[in-house]
Protein backbone atom coordinates (compact mmCIF):
# COMPACT_ATOMS: atom_id res chain seq x y z
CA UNK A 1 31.72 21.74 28.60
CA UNK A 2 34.63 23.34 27.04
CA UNK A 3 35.08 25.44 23.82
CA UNK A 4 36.98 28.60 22.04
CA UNK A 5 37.85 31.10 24.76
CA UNK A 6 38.39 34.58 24.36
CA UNK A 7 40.37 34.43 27.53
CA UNK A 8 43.20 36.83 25.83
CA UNK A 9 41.00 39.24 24.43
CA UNK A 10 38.87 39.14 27.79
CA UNK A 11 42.03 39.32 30.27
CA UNK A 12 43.87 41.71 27.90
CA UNK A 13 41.02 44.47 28.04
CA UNK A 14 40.26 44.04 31.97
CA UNK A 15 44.17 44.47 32.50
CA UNK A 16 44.62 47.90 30.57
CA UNK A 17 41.89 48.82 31.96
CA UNK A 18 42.73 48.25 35.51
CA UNK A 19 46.51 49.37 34.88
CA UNK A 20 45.22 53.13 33.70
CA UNK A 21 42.77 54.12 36.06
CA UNK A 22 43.73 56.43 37.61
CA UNK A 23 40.07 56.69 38.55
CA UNK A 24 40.04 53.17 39.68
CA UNK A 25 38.64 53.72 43.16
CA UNK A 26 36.67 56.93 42.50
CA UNK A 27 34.64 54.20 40.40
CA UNK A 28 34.59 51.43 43.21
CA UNK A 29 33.65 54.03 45.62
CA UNK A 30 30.29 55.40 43.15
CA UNK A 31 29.10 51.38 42.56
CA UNK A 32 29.24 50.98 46.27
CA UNK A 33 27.53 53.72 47.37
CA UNK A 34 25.21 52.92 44.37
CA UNK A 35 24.28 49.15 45.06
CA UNK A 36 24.05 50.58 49.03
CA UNK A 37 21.32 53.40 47.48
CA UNK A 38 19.26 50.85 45.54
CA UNK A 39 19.20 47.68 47.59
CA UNK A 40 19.98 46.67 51.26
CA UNK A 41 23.14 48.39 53.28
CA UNK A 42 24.05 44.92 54.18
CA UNK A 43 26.06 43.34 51.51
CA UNK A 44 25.48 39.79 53.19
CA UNK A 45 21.83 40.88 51.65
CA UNK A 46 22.44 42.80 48.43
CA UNK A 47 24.90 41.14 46.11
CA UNK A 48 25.32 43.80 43.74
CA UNK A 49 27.08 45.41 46.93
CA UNK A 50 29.11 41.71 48.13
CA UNK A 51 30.06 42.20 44.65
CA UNK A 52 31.18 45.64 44.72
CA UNK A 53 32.91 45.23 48.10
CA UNK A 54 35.21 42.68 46.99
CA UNK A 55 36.27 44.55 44.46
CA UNK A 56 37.11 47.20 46.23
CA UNK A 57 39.11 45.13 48.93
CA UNK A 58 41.16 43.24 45.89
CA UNK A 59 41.93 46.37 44.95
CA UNK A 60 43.25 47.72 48.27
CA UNK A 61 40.84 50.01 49.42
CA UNK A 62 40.33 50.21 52.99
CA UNK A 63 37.38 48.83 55.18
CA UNK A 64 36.55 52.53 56.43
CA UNK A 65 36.75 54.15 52.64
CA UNK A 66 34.60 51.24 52.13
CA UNK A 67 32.01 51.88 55.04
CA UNK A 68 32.13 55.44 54.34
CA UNK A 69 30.97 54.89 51.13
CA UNK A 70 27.98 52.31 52.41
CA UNK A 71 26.76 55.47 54.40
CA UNK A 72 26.72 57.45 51.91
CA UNK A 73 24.62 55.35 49.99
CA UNK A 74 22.09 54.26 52.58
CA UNK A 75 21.48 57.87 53.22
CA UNK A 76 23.30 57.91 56.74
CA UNK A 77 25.77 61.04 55.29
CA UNK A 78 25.19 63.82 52.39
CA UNK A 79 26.33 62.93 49.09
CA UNK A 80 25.87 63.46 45.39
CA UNK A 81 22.97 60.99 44.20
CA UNK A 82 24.39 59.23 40.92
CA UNK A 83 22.26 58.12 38.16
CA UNK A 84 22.37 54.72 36.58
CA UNK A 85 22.64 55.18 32.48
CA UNK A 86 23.32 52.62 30.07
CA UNK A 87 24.44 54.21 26.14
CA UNK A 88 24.36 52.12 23.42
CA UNK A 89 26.05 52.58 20.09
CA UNK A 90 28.16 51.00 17.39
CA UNK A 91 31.87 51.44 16.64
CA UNK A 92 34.12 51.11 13.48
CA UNK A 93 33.83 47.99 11.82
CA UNK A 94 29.97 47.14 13.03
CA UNK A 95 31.11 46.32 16.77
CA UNK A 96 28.02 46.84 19.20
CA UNK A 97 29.12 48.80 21.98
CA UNK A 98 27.40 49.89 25.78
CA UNK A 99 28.44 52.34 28.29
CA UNK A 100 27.64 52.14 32.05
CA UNK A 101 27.63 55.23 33.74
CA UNK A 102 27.01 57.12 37.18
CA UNK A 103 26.22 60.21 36.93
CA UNK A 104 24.90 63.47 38.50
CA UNK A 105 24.74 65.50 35.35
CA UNK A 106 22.89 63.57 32.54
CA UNK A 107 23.42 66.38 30.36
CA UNK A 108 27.60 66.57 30.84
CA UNK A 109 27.37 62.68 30.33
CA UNK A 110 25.93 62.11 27.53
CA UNK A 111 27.17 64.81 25.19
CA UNK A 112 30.91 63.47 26.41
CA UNK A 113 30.05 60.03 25.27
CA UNK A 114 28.49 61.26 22.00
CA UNK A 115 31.99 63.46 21.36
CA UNK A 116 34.12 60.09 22.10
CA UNK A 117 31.61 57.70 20.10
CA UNK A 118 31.18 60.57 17.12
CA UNK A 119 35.79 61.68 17.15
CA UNK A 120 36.50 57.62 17.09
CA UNK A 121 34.05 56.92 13.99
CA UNK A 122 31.46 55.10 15.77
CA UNK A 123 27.62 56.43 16.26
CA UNK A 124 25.76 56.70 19.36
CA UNK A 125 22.38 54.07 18.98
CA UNK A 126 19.43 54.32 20.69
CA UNK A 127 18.18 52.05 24.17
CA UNK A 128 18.04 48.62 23.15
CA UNK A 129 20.09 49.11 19.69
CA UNK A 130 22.41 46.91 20.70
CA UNK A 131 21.88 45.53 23.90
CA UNK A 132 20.26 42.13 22.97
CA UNK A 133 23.44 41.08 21.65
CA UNK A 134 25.00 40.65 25.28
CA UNK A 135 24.02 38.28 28.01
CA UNK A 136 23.95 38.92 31.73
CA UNK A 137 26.10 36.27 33.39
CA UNK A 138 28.43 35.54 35.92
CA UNK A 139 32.66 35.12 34.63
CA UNK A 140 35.10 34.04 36.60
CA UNK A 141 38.84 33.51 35.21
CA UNK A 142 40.85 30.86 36.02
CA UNK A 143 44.52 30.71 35.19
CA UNK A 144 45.32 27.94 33.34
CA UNK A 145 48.15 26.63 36.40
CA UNK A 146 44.92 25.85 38.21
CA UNK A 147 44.21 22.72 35.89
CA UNK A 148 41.53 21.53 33.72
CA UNK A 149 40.29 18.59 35.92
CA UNK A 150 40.48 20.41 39.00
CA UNK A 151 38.49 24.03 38.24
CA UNK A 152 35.87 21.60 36.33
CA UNK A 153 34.90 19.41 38.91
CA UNK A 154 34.80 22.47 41.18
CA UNK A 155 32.90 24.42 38.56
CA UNK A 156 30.33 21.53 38.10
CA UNK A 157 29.85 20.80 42.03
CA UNK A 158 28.81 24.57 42.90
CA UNK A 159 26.79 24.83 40.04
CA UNK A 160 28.36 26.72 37.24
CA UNK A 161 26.42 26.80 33.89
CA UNK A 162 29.46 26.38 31.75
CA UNK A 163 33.31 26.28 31.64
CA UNK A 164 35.21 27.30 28.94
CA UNK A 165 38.89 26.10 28.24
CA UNK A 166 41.77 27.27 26.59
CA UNK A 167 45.64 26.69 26.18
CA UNK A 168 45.68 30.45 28.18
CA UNK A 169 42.55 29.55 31.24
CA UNK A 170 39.73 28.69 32.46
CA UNK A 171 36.05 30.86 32.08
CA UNK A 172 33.33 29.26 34.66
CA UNK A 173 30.04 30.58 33.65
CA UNK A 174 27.27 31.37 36.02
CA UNK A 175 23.65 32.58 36.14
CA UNK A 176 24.19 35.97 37.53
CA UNK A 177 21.65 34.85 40.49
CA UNK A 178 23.87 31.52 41.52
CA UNK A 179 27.28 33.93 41.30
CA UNK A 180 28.21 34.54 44.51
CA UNK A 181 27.18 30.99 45.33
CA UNK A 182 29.42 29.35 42.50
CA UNK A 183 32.10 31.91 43.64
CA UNK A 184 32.29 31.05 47.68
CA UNK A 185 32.07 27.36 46.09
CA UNK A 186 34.97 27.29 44.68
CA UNK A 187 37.04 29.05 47.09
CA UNK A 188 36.35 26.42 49.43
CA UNK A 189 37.48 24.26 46.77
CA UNK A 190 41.12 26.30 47.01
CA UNK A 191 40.53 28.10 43.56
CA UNK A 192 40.58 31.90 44.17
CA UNK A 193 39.40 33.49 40.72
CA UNK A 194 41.84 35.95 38.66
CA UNK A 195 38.87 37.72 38.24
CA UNK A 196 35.24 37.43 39.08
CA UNK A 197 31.87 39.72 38.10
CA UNK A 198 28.86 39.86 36.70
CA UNK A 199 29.12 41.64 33.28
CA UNK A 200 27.58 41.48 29.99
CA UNK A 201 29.17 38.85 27.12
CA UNK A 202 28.20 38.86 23.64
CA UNK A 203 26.33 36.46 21.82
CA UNK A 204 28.08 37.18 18.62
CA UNK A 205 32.09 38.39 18.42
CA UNK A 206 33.15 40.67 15.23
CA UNK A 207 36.51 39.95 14.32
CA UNK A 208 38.69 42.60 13.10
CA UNK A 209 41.25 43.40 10.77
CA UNK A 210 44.37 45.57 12.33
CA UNK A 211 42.73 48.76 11.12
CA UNK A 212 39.48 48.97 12.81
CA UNK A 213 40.99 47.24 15.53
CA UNK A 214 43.10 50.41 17.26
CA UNK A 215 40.47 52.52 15.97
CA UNK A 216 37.92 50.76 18.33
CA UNK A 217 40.40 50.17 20.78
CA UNK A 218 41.09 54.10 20.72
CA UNK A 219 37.18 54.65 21.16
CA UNK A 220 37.11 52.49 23.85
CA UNK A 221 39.75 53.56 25.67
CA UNK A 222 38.44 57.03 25.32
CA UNK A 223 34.79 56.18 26.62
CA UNK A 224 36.98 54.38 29.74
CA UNK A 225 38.30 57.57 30.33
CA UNK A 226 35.38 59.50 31.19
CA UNK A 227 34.87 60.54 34.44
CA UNK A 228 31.09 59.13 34.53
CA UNK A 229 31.57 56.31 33.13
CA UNK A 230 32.07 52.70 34.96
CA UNK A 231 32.12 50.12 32.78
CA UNK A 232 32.40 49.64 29.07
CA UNK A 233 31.41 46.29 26.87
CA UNK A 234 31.93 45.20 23.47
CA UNK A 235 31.68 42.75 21.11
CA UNK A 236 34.96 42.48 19.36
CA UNK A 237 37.64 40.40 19.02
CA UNK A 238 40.82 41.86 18.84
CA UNK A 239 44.02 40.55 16.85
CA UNK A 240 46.22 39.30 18.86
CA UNK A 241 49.06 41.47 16.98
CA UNK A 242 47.27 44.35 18.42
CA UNK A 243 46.77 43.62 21.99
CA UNK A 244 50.38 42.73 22.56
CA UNK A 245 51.44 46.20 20.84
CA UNK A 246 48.40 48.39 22.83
């Protein structure tokens, strides 16, 4: 149950992410009202929306910025209505790449992600041109102070389907369905994630050379930058020369 992690590379992109947005909550605010729109208002009963909500109170945001935006979704108040769309495309050096975006103007959004795909040499694919290279799962990130023994006993008692070791952490791996149970596990257990979700991981990694690495790194960073757009996955592996200089 352990293995090569791509902790670094994982942590590293989640971290500039997190640090530049600006945009951070106007994002957390859509995906709540969102997962409130297209499932139950309750998040004890929706867990795209427990999910959400959590993220939203690590990050700071309030408990009325948060029910505001519950009400919004569940119809209570006017709002915008987003759209859920997924892009799919390919960047320098072969890396697969998808876009997840809310949206009210499907139009504005995709000829913005076509500019930053098309001005970073990459090439916007078609649905399902890449997306069977990436996995639905649960991730949550352990530092590695929390100790081997410790997060994989803890792991393997609430039911993880993997954890994944390395001199930097820990990666417990869920079924996206058993994630919120393998989560509240092992907080009981006294091991509060550095970072939990339900994303998409890649089946296969491309590593790359220093070149096409800040070009893809520029391409993704400019589809992160887009007001529509919420989340952003890839399948490469960065040198580690070039995340410590980005």
């Amino acid at each position: 149950m352990a293995g090569h992690s791509k902790w670094a590379n994982i942590q590293h992109r989640k971290n500039a992410q997190d640090a530049k947005r600006g945009k951070l909550f106007t994002r957390l605010i859509r995906e709540i009202t969102s997962a409130a729109r297209h499932g139950d208002p309750n998040p004890d009963s929706n867990p795209r929306l427990r999910l959400a909500v959590d993220k939203a109170l690590t990050a700071n945001m309030t408990r009325e910025t948060i029910e505001r935006a519950i009400k919004r979704g569940s119809g209570e108040t006017q709002d915008v209505a987003y759209e859920e769309i997924r892009y799919e495309g390919y960047g320098p050096g072969g890396v697969a790449i998808i876009v997840e975006c809310l949206s009210d103007n499907h139009t504005r959004t995709v000829g913005e992600v076509r500019h930053a795909f098309s001005k970073h040499g990459g090439n916007l694919g078609a649905d399902g041109s890449v997306s069977y290279l990436f996995n639905k799962c649960g991730v949550l990130l352990f530092d590695v102070s929390r100790g081997e023994d410790k997060v994989m006993e803890a792991a393997l008692n609430a039911g993880a389907e993997d954890v994944v070791s390395s001199e930097q952490g820990f990666e417990v791996l869920t079924d996206p369905s058993a994630f919120q149970a393998v989560k509240t596990a092992m907080e009981k257990a006294g091991l509060k994630a550095e970072s939990a979700e339900i994303t998409l991981r890649a089946s296969i990694s491309v590593p790359l050379d220093t070149l096409h690495a800040q070009t893809v790194l520029e391409l993704l960073e400019a589809l992160e930058n887009l007001d529509d757009v919420q989340t952003v996955y890839s399948n490469a592996e960065f040198p580690d020369e070039v995340l410590q200089a980005s």
